[in-house]
N, C-alpha and C. Protein backbone atom coordinates (compact mmCIF):
# COMPACT_ATOMS: atom_id res chain seq x y z
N UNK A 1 16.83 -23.78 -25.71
CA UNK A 1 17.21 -22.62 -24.92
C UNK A 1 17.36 -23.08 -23.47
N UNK A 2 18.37 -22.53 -23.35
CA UNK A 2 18.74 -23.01 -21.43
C UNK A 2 17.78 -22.37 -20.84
N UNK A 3 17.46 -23.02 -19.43
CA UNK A 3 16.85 -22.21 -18.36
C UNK A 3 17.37 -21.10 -17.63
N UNK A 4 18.82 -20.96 -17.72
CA UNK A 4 19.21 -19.54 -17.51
C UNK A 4 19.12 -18.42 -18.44
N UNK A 5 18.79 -18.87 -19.89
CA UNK A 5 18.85 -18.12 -20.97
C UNK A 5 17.10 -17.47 -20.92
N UNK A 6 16.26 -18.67 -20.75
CA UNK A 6 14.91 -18.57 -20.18
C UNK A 6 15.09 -17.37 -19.34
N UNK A 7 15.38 -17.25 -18.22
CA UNK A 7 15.35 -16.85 -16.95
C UNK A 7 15.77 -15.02 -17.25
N UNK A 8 16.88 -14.54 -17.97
CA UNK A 8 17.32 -13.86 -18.65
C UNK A 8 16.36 -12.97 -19.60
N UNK A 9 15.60 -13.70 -20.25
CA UNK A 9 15.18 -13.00 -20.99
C UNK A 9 13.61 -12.53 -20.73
N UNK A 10 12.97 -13.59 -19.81
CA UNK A 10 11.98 -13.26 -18.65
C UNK A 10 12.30 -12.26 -18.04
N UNK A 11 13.50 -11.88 -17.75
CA UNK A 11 14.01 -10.71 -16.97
C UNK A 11 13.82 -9.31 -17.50
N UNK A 12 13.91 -9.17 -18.86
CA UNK A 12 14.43 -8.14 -19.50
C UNK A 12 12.60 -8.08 -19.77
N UNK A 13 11.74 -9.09 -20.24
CA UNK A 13 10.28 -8.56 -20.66
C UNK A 13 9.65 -8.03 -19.34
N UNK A 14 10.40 -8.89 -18.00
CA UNK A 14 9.53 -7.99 -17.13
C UNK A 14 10.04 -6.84 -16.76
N UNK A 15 11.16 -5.83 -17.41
CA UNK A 15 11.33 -5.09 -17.02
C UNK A 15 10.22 -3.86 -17.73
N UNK A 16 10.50 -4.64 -18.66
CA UNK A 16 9.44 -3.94 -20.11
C UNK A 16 8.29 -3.78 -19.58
N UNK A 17 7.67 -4.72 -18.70
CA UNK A 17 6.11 -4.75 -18.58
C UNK A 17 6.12 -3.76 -17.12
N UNK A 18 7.38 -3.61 -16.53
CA UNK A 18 7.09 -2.75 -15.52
C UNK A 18 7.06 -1.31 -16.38
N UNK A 19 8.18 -1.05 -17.08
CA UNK A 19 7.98 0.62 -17.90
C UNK A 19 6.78 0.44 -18.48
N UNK A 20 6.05 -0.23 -19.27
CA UNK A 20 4.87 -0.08 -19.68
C UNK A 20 3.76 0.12 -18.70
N UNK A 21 3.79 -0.37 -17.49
CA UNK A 21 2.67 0.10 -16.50
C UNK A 21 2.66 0.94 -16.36
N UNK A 22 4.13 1.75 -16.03
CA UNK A 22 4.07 3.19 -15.31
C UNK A 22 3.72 4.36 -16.99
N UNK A 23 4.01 3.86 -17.98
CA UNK A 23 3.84 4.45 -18.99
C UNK A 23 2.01 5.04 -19.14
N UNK A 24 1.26 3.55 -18.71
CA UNK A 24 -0.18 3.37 -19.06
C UNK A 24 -0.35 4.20 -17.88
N UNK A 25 0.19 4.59 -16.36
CA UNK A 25 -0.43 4.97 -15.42
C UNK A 25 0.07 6.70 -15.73
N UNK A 26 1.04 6.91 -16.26
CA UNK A 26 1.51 8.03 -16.65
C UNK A 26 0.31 8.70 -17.20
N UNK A 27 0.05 8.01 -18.53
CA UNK A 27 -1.25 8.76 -19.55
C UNK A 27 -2.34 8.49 -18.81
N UNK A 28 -2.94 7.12 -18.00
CA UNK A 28 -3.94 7.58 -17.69
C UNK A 28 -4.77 8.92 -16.48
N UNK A 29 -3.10 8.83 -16.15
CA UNK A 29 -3.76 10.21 -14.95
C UNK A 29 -3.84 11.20 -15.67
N UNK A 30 -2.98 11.79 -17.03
CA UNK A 30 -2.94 12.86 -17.56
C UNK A 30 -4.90 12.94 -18.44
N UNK A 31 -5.21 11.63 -18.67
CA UNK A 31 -6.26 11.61 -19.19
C UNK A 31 -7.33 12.01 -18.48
N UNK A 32 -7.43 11.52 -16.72
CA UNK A 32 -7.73 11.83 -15.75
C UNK A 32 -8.60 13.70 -15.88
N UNK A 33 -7.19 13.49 -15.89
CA UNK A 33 -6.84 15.36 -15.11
C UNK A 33 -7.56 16.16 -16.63
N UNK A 34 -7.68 15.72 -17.61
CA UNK A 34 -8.31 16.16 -18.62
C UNK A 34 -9.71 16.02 -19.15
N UNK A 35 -10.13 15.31 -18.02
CA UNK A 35 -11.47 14.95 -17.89
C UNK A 35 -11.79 13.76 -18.71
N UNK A 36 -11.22 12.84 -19.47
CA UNK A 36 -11.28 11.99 -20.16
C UNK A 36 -11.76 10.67 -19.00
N UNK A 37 -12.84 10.53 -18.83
CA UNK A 37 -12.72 9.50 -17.20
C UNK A 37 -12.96 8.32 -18.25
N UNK A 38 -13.28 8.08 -19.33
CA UNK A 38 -13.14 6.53 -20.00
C UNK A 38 -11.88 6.37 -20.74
N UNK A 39 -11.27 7.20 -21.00
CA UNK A 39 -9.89 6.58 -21.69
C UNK A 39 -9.47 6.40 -20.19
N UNK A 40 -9.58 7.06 -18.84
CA UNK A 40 -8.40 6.93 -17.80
C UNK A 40 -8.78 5.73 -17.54
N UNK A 41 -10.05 5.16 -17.39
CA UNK A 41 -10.37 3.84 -16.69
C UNK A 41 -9.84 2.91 -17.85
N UNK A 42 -10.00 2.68 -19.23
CA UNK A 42 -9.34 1.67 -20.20
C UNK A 42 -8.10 1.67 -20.13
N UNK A 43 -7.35 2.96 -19.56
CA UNK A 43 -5.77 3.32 -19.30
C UNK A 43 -5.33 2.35 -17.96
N UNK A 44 -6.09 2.83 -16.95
CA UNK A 44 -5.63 1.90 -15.63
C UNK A 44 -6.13 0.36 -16.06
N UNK A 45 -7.17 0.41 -16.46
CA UNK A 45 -7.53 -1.17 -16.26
C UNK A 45 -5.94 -1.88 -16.89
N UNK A 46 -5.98 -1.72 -18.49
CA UNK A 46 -5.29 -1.99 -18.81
C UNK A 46 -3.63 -2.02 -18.37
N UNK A 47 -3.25 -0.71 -17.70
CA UNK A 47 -2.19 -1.26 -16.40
C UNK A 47 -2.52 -2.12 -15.34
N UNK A 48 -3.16 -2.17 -14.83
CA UNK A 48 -3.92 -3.70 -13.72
C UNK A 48 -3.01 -4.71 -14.77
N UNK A 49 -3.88 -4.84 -16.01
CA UNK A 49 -3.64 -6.09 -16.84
C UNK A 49 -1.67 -6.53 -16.72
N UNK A 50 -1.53 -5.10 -17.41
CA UNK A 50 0.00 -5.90 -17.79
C UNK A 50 1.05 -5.75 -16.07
N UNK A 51 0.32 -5.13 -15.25
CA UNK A 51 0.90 -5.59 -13.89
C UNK A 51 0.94 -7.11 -13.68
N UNK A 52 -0.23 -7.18 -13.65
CA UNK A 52 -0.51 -8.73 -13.39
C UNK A 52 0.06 -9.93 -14.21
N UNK A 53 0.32 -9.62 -15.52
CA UNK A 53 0.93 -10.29 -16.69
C UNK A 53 2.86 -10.10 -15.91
N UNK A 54 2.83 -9.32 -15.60
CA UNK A 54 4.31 -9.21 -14.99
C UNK A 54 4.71 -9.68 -13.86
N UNK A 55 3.48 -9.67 -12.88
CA UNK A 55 3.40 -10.61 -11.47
C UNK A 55 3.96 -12.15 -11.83
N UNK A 56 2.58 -12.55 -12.68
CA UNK A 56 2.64 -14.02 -13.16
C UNK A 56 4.36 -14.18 -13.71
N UNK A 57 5.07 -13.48 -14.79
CA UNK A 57 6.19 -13.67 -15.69
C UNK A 57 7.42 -13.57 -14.29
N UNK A 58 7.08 -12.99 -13.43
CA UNK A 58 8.42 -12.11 -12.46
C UNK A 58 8.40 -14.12 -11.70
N UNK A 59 7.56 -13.99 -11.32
CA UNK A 59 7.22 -15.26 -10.39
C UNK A 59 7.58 -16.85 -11.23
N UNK A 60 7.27 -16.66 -12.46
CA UNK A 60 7.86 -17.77 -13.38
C UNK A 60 9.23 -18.08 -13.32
N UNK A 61 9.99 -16.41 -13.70
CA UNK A 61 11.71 -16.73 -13.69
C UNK A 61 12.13 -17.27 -12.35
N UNK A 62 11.31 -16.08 -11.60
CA UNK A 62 11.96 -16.76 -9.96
C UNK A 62 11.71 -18.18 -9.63
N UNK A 63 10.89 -19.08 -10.39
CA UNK A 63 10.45 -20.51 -10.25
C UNK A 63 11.84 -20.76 -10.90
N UNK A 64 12.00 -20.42 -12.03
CA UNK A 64 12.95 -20.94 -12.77
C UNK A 64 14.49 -20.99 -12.57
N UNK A 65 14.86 -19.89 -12.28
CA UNK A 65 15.90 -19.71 -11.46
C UNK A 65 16.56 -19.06 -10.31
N UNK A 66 15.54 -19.03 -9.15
CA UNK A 66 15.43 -18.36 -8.12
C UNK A 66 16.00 -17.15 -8.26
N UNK A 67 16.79 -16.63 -7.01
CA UNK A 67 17.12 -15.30 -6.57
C UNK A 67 18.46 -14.94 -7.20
N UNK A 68 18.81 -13.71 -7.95
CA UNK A 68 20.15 -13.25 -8.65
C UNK A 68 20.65 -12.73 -7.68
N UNK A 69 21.96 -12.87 -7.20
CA UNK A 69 22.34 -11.93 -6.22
C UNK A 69 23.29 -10.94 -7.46
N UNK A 70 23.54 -9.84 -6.39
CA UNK A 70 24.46 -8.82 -7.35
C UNK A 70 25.71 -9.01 -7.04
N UNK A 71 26.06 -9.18 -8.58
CA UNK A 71 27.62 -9.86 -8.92
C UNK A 71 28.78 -8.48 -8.35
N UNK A 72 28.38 -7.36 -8.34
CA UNK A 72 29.66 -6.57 -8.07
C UNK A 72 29.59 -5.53 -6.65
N UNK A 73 30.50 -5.22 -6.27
CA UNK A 73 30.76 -4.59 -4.69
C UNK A 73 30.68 -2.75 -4.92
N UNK A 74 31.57 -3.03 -3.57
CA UNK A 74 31.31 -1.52 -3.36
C UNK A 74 29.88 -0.71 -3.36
N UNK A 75 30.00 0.50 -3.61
CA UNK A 75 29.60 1.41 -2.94
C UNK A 75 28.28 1.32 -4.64
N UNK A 76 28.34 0.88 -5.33
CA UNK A 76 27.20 0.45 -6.30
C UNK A 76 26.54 -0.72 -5.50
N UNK A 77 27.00 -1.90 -5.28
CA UNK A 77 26.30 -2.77 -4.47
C UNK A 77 25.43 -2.17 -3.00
N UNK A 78 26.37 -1.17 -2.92
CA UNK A 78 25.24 -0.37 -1.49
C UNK A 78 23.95 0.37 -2.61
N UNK A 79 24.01 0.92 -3.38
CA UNK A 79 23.23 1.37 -4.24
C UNK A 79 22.04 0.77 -4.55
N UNK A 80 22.71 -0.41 -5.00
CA UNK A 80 21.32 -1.54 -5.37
C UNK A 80 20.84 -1.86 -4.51
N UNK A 81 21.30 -1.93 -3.29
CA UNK A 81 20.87 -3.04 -2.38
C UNK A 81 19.95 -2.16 -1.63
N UNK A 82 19.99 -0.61 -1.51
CA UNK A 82 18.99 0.25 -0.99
C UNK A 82 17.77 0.75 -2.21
N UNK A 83 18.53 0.38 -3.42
CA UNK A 83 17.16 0.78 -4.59
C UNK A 83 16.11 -0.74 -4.57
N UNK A 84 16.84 -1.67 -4.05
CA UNK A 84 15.94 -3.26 -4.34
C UNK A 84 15.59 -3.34 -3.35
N UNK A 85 15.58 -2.35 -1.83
CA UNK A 85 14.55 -2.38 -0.84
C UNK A 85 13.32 -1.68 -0.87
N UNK A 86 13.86 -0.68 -1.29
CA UNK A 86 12.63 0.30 -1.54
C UNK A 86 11.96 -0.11 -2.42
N UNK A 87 11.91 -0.86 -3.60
CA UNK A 87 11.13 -1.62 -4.53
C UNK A 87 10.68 -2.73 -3.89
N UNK A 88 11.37 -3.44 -3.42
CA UNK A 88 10.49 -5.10 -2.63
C UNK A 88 9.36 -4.45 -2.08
N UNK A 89 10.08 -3.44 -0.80
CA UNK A 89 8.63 -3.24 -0.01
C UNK A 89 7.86 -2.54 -0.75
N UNK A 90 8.13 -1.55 -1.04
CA UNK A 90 6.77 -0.73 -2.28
C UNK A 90 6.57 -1.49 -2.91
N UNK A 91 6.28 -2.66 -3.33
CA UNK A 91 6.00 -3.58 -4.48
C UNK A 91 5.08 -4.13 -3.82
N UNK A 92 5.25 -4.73 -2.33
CA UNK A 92 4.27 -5.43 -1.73
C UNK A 92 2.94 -5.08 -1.46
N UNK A 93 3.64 -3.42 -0.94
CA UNK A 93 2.10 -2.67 -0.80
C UNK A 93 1.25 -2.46 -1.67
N UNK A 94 1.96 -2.05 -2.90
CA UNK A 94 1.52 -1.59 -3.75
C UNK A 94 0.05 -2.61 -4.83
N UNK A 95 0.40 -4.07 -4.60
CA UNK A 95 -0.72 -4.94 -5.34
C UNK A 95 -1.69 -4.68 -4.38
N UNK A 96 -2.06 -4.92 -3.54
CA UNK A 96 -3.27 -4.47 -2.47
C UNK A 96 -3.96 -2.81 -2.59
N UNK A 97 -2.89 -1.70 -2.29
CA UNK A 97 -3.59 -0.73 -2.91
C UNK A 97 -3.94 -0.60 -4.39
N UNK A 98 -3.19 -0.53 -5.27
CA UNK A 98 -3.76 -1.24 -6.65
C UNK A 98 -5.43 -1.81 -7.01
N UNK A 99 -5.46 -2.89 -6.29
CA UNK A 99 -6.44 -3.88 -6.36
C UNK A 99 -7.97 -2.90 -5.91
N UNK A 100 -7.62 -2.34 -4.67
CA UNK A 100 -8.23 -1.79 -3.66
C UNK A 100 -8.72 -0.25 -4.40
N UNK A 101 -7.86 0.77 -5.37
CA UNK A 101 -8.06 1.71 -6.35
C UNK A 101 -8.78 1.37 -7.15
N UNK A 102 -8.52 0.23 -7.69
CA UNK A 102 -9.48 -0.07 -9.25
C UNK A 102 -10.79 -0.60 -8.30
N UNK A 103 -10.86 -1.68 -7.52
CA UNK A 103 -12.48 -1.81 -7.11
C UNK A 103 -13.44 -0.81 -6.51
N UNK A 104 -12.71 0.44 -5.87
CA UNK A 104 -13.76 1.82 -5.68
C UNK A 104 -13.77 2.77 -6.84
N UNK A 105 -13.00 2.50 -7.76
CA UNK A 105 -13.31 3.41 -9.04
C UNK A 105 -14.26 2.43 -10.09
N UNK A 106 -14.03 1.21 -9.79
CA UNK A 106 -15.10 0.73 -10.79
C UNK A 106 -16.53 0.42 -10.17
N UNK A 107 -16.38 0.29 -9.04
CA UNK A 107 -18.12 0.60 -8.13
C UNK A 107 -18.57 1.67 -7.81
N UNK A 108 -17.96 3.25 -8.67
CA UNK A 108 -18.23 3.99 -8.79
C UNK A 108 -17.98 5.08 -7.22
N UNK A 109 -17.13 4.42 -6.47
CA UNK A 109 -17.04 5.37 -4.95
C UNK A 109 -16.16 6.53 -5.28
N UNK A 110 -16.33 7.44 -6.14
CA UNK A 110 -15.10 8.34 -6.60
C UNK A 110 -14.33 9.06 -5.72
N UNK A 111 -15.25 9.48 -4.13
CA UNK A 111 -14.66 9.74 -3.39
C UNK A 111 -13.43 9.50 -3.03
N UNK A 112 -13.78 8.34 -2.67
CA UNK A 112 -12.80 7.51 -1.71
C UNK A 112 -11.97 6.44 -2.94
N UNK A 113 -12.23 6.41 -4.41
CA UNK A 113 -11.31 6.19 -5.27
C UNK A 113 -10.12 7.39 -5.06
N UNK A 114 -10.69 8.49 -5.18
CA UNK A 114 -9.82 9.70 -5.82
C UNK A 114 -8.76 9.77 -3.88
N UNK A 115 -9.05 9.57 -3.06
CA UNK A 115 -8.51 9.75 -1.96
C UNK A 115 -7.30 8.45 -1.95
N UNK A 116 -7.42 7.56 -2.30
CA UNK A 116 -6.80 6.60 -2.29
C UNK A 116 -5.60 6.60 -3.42
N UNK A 117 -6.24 6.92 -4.78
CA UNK A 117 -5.16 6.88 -5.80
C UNK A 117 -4.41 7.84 -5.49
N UNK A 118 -4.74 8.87 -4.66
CA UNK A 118 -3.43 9.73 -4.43
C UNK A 118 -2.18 9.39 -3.57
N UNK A 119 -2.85 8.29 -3.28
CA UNK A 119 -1.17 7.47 -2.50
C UNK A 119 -0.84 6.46 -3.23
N UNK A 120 -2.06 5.61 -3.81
CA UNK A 120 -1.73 4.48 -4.97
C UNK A 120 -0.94 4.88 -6.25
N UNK A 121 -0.69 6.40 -6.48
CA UNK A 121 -0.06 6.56 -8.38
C UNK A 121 1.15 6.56 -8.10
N UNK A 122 1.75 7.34 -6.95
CA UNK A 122 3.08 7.64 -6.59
C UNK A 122 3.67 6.52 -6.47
N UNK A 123 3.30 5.50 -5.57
CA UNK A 123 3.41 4.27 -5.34
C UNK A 123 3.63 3.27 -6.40
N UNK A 124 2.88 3.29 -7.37
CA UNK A 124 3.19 2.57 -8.39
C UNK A 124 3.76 2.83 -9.47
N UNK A 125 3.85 4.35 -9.31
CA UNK A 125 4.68 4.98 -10.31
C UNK A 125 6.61 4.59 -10.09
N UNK A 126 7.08 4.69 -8.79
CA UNK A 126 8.12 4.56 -8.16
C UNK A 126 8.38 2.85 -8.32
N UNK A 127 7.49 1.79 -7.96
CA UNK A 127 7.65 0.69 -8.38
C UNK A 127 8.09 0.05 -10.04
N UNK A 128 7.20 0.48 -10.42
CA UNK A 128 7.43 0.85 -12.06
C UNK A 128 8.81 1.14 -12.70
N UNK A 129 9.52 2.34 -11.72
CA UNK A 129 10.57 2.78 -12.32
C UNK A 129 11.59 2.30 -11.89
N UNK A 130 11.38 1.80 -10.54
CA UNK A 130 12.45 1.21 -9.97
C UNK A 130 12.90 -0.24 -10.19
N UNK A 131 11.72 -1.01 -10.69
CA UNK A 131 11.76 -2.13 -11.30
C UNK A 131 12.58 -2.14 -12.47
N UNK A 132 12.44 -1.35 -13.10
CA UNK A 132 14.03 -0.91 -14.51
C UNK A 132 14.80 -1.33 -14.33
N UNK A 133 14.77 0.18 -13.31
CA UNK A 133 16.17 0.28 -12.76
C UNK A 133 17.10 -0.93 -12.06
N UNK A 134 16.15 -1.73 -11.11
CA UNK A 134 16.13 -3.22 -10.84
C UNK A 134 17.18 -3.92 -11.87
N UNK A 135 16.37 -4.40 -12.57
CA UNK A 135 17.15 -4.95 -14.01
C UNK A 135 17.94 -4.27 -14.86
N UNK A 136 18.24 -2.88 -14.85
CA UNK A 136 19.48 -2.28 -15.30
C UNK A 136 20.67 -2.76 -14.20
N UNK A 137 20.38 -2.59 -13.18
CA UNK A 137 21.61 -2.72 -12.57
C UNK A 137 22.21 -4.21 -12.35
N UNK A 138 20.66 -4.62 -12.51
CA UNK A 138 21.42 -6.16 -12.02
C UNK A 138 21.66 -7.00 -13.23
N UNK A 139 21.38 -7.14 -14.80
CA UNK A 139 21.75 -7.85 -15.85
C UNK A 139 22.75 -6.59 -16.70
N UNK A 140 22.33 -5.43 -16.49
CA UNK A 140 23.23 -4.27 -17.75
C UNK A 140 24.43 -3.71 -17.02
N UNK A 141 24.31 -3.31 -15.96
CA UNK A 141 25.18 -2.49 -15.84
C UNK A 141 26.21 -3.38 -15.06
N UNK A 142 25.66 -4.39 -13.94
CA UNK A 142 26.82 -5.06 -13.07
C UNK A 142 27.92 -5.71 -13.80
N UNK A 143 26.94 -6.56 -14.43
CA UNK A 143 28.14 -7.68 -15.15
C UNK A 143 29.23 -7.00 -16.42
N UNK A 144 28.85 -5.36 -16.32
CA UNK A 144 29.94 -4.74 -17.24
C UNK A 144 30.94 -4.25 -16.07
N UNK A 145 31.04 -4.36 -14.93
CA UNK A 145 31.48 -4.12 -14.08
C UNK A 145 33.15 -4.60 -13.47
């Protein structure tokens, strides 16, 4: 298998592992809000996990075959190019608050957990989706373009 074929298909699992975070962060707030506080914490942890499994995989392809630029113009290329900002930077913030949510909910500060995840879900919820969207536009939809 080529290293662009590599690179490709790294692409498409990390898109997967981004819908699956926001999926796990989806149910675990609903679990949350239902009073379920141990399925929500096995729910987030387990998004932590496959974040991080997607950090490591995102960072592999980009070893592998650096940066994709987007193959097609116009007024879609303005599209992407304002949906893949708002994801870079929300992406950046977002591992630090992340990190920073799960260590006051698991040392028990619920306070100041519950004050925090209310800027951390949105945040990673929007990363999550936009990361898709990321890889829809830039392997599905451009190159049909």
């Amino acid at each position: 298998m080529s290293g662009t074929a590599v690179a490709d298909l790294l692409a498409a699992w990390n898109a997967s592992l981004n819908g699956v975070a926001g999926v796990l962060v989806v149910l675990a707030l609903r679990a949350v809000r239902a009073g379920q506080v141990e399925r929500h914490r096995r729910l987030m942890l387990t998004a932590v996990g496959v974040s991080a499994a997607f950090l490591v995989s995102y960072l592999t392809r980009v070893a592998i075959s650096g940066p994709h630029a987007f193959p097609a113009g116009g007024p879609i290329r303005w599209l992407y190019l304002a949906l893949l900002l708002s994801h870079t930077l929300l992406a950046a913030l977002a591992a630090p608050m992340i990190l920073r949510t799960a260590f006051l909910g698991l040392k028990g500060r619920l306070d100041s957990h519950r004050r925090v995840a209310r800027f951390t879900a949105p945040v990673w919820l929007y990363v999550s989706a936009t990361g898709v969207l990321v890889y829809l536009f830039l392997y599905q939809i451009a190159p049909r373009l």
